[in-house]
Protein backbone atom coordinates (compact mmCIF):
# COMPACT_ATOMS: atom_id res chain seq x y z
CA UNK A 1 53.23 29.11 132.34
CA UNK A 2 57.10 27.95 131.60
CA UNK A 3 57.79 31.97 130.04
CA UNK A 4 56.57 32.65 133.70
CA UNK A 5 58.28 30.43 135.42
CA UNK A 6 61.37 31.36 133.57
CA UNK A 7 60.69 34.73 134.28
CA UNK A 8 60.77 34.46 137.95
CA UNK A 9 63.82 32.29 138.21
CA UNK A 10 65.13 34.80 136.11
CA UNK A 11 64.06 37.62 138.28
CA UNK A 12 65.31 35.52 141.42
CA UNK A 13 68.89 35.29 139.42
CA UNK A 14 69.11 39.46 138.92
CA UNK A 15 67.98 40.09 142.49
CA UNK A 16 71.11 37.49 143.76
CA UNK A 17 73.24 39.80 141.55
CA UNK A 18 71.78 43.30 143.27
CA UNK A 19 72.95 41.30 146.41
CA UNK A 20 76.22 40.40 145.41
CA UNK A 21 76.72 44.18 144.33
CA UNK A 22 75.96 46.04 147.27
CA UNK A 23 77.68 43.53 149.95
CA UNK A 24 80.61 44.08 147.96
CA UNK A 25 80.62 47.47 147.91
CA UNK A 26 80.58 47.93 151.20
CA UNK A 27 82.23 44.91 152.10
CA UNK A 28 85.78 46.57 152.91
CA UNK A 29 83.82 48.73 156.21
CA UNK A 30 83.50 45.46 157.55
CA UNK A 31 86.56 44.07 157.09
CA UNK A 32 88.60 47.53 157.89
CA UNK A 33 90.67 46.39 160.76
CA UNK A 34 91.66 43.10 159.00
CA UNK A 35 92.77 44.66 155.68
CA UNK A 36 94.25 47.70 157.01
CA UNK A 37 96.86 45.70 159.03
CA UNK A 38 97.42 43.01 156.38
CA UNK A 39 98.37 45.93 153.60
CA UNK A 40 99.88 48.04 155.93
CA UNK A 41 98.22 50.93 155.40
CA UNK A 42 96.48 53.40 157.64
CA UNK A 43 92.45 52.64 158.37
CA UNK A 44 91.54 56.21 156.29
CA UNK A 45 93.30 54.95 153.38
CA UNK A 46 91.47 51.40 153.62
CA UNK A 47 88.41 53.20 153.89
CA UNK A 48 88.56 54.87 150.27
CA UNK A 49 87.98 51.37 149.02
CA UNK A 50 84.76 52.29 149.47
CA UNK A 51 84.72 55.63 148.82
CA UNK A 52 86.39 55.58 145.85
CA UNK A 53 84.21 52.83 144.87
CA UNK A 54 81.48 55.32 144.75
CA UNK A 55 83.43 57.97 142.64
CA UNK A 56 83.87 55.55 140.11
CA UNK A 57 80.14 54.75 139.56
CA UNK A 58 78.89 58.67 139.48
CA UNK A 59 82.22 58.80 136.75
CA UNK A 60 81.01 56.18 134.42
CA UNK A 61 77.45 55.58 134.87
CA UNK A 62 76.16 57.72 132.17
CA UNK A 63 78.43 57.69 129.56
CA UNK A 64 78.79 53.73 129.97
CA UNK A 65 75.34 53.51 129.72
CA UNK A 66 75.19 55.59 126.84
CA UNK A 67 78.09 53.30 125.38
CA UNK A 68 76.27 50.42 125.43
CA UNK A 69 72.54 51.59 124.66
CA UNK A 70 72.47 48.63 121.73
CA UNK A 71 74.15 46.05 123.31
CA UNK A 72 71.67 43.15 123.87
CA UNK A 73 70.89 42.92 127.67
CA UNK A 74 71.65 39.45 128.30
CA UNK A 75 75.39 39.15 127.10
CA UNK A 76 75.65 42.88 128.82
CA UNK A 77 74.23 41.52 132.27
CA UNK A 78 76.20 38.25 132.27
CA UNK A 79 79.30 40.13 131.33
CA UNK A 80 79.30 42.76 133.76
CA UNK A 81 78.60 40.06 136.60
CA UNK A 82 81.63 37.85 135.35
CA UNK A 83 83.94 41.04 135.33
CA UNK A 84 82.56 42.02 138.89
CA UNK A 85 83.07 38.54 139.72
CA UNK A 86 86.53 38.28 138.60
CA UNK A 87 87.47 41.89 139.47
CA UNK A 88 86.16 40.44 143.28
CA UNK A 89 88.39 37.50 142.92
CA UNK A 90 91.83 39.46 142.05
CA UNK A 91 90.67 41.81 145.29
CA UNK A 92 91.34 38.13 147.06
CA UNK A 93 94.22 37.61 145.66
CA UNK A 94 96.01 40.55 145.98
CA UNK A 95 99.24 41.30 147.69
CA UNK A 96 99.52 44.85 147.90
CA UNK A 97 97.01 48.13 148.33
CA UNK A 98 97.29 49.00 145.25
CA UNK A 99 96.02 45.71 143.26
CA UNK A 100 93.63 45.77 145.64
CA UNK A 101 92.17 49.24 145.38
CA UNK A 102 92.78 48.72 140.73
CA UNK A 103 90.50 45.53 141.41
CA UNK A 104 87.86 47.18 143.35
CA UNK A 105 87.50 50.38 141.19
CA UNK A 106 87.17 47.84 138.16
CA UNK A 107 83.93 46.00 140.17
CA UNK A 108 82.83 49.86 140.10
CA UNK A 109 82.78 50.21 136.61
CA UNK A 110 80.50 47.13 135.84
CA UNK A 111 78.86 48.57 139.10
CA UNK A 112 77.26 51.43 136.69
CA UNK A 113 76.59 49.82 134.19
CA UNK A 114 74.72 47.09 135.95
CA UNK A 115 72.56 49.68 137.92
CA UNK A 116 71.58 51.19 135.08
CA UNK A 117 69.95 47.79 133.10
CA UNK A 118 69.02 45.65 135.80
CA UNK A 119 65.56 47.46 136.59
CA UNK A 120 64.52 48.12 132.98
CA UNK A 121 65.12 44.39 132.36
CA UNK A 122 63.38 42.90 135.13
CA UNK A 123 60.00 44.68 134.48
CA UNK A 124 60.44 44.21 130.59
CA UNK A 125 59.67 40.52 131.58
CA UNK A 126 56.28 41.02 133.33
CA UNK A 127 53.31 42.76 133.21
CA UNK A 128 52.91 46.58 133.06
CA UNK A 129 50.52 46.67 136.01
CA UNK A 130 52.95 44.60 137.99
CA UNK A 131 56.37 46.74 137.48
CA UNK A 132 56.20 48.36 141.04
CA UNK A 133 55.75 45.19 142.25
CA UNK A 134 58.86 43.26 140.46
CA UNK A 135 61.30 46.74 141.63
CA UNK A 136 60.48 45.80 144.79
CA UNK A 137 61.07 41.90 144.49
CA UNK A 138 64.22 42.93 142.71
CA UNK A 139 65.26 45.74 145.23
CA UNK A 140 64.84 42.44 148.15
CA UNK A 141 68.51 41.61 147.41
CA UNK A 142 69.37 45.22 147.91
CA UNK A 143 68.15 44.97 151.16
CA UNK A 144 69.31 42.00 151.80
CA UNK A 145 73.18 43.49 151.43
CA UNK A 146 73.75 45.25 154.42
CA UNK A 147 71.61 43.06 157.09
CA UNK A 148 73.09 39.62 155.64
CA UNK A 149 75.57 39.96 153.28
CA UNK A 150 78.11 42.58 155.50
CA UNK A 151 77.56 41.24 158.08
CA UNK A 152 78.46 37.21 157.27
CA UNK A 153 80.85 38.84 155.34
CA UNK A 154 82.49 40.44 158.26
CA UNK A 155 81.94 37.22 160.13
CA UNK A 156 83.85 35.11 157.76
CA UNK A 157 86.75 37.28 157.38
CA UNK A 158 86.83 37.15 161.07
CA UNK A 159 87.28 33.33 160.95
CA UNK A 160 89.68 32.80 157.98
CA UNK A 161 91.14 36.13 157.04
CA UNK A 162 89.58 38.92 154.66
CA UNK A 163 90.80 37.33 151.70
CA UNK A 164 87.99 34.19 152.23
CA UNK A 165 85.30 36.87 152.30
CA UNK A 166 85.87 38.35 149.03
CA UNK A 167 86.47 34.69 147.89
CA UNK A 168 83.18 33.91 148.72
CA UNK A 169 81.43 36.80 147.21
CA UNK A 170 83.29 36.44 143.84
CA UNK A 171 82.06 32.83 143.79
CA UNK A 172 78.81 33.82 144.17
CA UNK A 173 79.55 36.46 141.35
CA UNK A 174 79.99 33.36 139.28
CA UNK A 175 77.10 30.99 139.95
CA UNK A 176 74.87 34.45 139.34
CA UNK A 177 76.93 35.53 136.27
CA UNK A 178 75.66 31.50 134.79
CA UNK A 179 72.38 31.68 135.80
CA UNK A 180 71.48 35.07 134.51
CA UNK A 181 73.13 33.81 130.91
CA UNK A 182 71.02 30.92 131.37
CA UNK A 183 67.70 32.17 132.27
CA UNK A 184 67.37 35.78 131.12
CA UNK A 185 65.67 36.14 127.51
CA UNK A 186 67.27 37.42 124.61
CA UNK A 187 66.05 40.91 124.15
CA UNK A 188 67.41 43.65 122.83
CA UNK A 189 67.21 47.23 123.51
CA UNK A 190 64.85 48.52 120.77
CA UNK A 191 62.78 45.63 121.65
CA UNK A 192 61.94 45.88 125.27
CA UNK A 193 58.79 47.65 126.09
CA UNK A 194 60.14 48.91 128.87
CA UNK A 195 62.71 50.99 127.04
CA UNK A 196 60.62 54.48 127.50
CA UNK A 197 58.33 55.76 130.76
CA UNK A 198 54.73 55.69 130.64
CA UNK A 199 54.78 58.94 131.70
CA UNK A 200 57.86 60.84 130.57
CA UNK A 201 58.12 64.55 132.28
CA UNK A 202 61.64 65.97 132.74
CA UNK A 203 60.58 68.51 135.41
CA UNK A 204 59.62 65.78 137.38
CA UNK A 205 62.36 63.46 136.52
CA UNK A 206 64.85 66.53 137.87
CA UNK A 207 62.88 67.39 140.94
CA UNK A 208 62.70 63.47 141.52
CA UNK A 209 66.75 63.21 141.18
CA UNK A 210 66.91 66.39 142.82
CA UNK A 211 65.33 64.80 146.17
CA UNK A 212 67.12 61.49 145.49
CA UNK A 213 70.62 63.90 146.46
CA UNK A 214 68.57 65.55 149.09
CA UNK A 215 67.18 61.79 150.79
CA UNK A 216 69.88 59.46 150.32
CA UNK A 217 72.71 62.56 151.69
CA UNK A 218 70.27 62.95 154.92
CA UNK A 219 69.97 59.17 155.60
CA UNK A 220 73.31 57.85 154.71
CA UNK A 221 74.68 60.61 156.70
CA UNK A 222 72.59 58.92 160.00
CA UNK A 223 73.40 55.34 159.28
CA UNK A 224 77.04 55.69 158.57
CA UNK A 225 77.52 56.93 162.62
CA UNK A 226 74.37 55.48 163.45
CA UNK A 227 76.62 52.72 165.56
CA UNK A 228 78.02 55.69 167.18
CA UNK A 229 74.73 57.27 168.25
CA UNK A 230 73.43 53.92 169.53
CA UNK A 231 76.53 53.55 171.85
CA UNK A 232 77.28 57.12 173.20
CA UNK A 233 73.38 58.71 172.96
CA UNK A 234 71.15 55.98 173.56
CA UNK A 235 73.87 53.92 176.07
CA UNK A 236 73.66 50.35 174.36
CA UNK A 237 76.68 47.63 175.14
CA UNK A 238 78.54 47.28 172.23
CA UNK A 239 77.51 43.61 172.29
CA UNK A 240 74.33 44.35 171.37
CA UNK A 241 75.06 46.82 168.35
CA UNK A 242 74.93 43.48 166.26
CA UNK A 243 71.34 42.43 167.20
CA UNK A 244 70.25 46.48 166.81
CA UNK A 245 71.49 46.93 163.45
CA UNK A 246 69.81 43.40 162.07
CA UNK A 247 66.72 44.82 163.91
CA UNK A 248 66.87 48.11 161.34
CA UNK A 249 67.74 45.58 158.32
CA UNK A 250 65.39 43.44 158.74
CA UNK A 251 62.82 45.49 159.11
CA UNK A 252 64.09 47.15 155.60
CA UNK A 253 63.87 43.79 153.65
CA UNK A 254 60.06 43.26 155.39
CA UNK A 255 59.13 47.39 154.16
CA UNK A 256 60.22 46.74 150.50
CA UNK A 257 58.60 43.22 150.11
CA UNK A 258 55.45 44.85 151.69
CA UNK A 259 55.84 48.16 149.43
CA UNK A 260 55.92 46.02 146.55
CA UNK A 261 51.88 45.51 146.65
CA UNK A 262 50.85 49.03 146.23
CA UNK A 263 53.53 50.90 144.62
CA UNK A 264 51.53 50.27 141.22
CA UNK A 265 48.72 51.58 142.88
CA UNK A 266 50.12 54.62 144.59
CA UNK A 267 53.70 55.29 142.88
CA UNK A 268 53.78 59.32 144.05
CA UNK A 269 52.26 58.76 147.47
CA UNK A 270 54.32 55.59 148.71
CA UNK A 271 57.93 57.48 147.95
CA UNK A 272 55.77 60.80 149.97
CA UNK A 273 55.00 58.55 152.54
CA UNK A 274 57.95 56.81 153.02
CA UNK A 275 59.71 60.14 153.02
CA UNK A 276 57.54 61.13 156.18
CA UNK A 277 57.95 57.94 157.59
CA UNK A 278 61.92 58.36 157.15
CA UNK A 279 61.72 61.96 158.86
CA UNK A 280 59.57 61.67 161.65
CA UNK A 281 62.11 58.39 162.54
CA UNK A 282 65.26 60.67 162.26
CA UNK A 283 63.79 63.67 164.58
CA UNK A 284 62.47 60.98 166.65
CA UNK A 285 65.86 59.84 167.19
CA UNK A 286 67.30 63.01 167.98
CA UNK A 287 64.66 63.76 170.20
CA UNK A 288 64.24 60.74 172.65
CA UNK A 289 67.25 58.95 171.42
CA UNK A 290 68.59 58.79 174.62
CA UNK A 291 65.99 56.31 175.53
CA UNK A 292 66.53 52.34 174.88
CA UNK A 293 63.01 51.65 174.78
CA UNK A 294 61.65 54.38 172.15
CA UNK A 295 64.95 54.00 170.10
CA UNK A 296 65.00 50.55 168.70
CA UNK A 297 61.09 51.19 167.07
CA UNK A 298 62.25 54.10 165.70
CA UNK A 299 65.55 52.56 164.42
CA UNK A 300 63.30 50.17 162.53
CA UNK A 301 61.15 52.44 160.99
CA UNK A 302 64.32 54.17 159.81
CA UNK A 303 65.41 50.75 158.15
CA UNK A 304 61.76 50.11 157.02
CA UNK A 305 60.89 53.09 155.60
CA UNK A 306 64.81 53.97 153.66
CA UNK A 307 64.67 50.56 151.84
CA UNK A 308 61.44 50.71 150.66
CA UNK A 309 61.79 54.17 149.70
CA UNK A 310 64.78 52.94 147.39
CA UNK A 311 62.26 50.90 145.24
CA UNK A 312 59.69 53.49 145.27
CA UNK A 313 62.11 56.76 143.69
CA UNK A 314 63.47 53.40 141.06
CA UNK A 315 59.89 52.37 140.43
CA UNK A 316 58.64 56.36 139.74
CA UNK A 317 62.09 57.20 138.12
CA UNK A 318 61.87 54.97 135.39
CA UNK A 319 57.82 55.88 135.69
CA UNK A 320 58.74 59.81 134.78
CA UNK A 321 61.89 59.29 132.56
CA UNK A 322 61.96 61.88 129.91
CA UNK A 323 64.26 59.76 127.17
CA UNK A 324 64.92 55.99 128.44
CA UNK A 325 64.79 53.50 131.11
CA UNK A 326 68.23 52.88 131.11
CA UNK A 327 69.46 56.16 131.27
CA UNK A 328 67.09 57.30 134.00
CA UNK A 329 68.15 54.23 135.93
CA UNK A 330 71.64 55.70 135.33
CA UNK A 331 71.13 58.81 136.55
CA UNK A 332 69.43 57.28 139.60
CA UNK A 333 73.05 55.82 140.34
CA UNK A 334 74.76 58.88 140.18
CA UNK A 335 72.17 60.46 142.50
CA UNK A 336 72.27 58.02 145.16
CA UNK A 337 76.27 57.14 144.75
CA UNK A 338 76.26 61.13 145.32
CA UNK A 339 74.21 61.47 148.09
CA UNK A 340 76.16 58.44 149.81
CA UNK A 341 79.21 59.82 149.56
CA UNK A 342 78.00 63.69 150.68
CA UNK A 343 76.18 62.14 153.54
CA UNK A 344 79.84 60.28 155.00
CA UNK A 345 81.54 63.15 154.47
CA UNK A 346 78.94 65.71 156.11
CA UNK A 347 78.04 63.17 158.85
CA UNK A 348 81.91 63.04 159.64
CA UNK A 349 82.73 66.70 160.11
CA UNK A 350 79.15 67.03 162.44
CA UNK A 351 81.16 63.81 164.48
CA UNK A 352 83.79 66.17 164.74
CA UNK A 353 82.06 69.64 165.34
CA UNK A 354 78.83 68.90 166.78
CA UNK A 355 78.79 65.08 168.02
CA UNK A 356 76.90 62.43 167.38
CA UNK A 357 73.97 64.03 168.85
CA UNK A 358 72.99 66.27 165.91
CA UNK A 359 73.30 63.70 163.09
CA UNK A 360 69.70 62.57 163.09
CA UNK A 361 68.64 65.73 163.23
CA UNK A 362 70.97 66.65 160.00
CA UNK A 363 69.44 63.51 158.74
CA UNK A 364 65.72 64.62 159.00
CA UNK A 365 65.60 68.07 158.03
CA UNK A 366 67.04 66.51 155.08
CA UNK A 367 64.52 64.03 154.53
CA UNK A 368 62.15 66.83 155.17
CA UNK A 369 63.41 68.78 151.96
CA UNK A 370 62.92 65.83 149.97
CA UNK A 371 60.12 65.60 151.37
CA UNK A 372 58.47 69.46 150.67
CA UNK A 373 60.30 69.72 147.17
CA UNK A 374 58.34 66.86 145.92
CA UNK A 375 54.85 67.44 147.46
CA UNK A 376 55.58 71.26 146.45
CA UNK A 377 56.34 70.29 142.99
CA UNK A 378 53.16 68.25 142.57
CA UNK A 379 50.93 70.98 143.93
CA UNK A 380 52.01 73.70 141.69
CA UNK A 381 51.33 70.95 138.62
CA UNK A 382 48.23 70.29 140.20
CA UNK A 383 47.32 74.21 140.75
CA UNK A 384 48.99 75.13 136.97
CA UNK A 385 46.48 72.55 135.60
CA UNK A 386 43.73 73.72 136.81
CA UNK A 387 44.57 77.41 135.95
CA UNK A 388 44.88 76.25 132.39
CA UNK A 389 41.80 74.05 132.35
CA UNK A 390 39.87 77.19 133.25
CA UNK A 391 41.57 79.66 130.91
CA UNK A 392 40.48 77.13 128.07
CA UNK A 393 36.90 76.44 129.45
CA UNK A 394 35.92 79.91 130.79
CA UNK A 395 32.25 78.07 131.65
CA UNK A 396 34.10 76.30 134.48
CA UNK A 397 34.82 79.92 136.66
CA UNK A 398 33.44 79.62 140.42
CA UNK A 399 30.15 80.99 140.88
CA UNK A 400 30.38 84.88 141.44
CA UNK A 401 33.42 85.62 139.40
CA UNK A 402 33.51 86.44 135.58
CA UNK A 403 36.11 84.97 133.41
CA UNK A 404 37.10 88.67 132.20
CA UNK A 405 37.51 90.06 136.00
CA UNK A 406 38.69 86.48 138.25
């Protein structure tokens, strides 16, 4: 009972640190107009604090990973949260762009290396026919990021000036840096069960990445403008963008608490549902956005169903991962860190081009590929299997058809 109880204190620690990762990531979009001023530079050129943020992790996930494959995971954990929280810190502290942009894309670089353990970890301390269910109690403080952390974030900095924002999130950094070096156990790599899938398969491991890209480019792409869409499609005050967009992250943090009780059950059909779920909220949008009533629903099924969806592809990836957890996890990253950055960029030139009005639309038929690849990948298995079943057992041939002449 105290191993357990340890274990979910410990689990409670790592999902605080997931939180303090992904609010400061993002943190700068919030805090744009206050640190673009203050450094004198140009709001495009505060903006790459973010994306550059990104580059970094696809850069160094894998080999960083692959770095430190035998380093035990506790001192690995506690010492990439008390880089990220210092690295945080020095972004308070600094004076010009530059120190603060050299501080940021150091957070990035425990940023991948964090990603990559954290999952493995947490599940290595429970259960095996609970892991879905701990990736989604971990991926909580993921959720958590953007519909509390950004936005108190943004309120703070608002109050007492950027610099007390990042303050606060590297002091956070450092309670969560202690208490995951207090309460994690002392395992090393070779000895966590958790080190290899279940159910390694590299096809589906690729096609699995492969509609990671596909997803998280289509939905990213939405939700970066979505504030846009909300204003100049749907005709919402700008007062009320604040209550809309806790609406869609809110009901994200509800969809991966509630995913968290099947995804051992149904690993394959919750990220295929939650896939549909994502799509039919995108074309939705572009179809009857213009109307206030049908749009906030639909905006919370988006949240709902792109959260959860997060845990489910983490929970199957590390399911289907053809070498190690780790690894997978790592590739994961660079998938999603990918698809974050190609969604921004496409979602920006359809602003431009198109308008606003298209960008769900983008968004779903994207979601929709994801969507087909995967279910098209699985039927094929499905259909190859049961080719080969019969070629080996030519008893098993439907009635009226010889196994010579099918």
């Amino acid at each position: 009972m105290v191993h357990q109880r340890r274990a979910v204190y410990a689990l409670t620690a790592l999902s605080a640190a997931t939180f303090c990762y992904v609010t400061t990531e993002v943190l700068p979009i919030g805090l744009l107009t206050l640190i673009a001023p203050d450094l004198g530079r140009s709001r495009s050129e505060t903006g790459l604090l973010v994306t550059g943020y990104a580059v970094v992790v696809m850069i160094v996930a894998l080999p960083l990973t692959r770095v430190t494959r035998r380093v035990p995971r506790r001192p690995l954990l506690a010492g990439a949260l008390g880089v990220f929280a210092a690295a945080t810190a020095v972004s308070a502290l600094a004076t010009s762009y530059e120190v603060l942009l050299a501080a940021r894309l150091v957070s990035a670089i425990t940023n991948g290396v964090f990603w990559a353990v954290v999952f493995p970890v947490a599940i290595s301390m429970f259960p095996e026919n609970i892991r879905g269910r701990i990736v989604a109690r971990l991926s909580i403080g993921n959720a958590l990021g953007p519909v509390l952390g950004v936005p108190l974030g943004t309120w703070l900095g608002g109050q007492a000036g950027w610099r007390t924002a990042f303050v606060a999130m590297a002091a956070l950094g450092f309670v969560t840096c202690i208490a995951v070096a207090l309460l994690l156990p002392s395992v090393a790599p070779q000895q966590s069960a958790s080190d290899v899938g279940p159910m390694p398969d590299r096809q589906r491991f690729v096609v699995l990445l492969a509609a990671t890209i596909l997803a998280v480019t289509g939905a990213m792409g939405a939700f970066t403008y979505m504030t846009v869409f909300l204003l100049d499609v749907s005709g919402f005050a700008a007062a009320s963008l604040g209550l809309l967009l806790f609406v869609q992250g809110s009901f994200g943090v509800a969809g991966t608490w509630a995913v968290g009780r099947v995804l051992d059950r149904f690993p394959l059909g919750v990220v295929l549902g939650l896939l549909g779920l994502i799509t039919a909220a995108m074309l939705g949008l572009f179809g009857v956005g213009s109307s206030k009533i049908l749009t906030i629903p639909l905006l919370a099924v988006a949240g709902m169903s792109f959260s959860s969806l997060i845990a489910g592809i983490q929970h199957r990836i590390m399911q289907v991962a053809p070498s190690t957890t780790d690894m997978a996890s790592a590739s994961l990253s660079v998938a999603f860190n990918f698809g974050l950055a190609a969604g921004s960029f496409i979602g920006a030139g359809l602003l431009a081009t198109a308008g606003v009005r298209v960008i769900p639309l983008f968004g779903g038929l994207l979601t929709a590929a994801a969507f087909a690849l995967l279910a098209f990948h699985e039927m094929s298995r499905k259909k190859r299997r049961g080719h080969e079943t019969v070629r080996r057992n030519p008893d098993l041939q439907p009635v009226g058809h010889s196994a010579a002449h099918p």
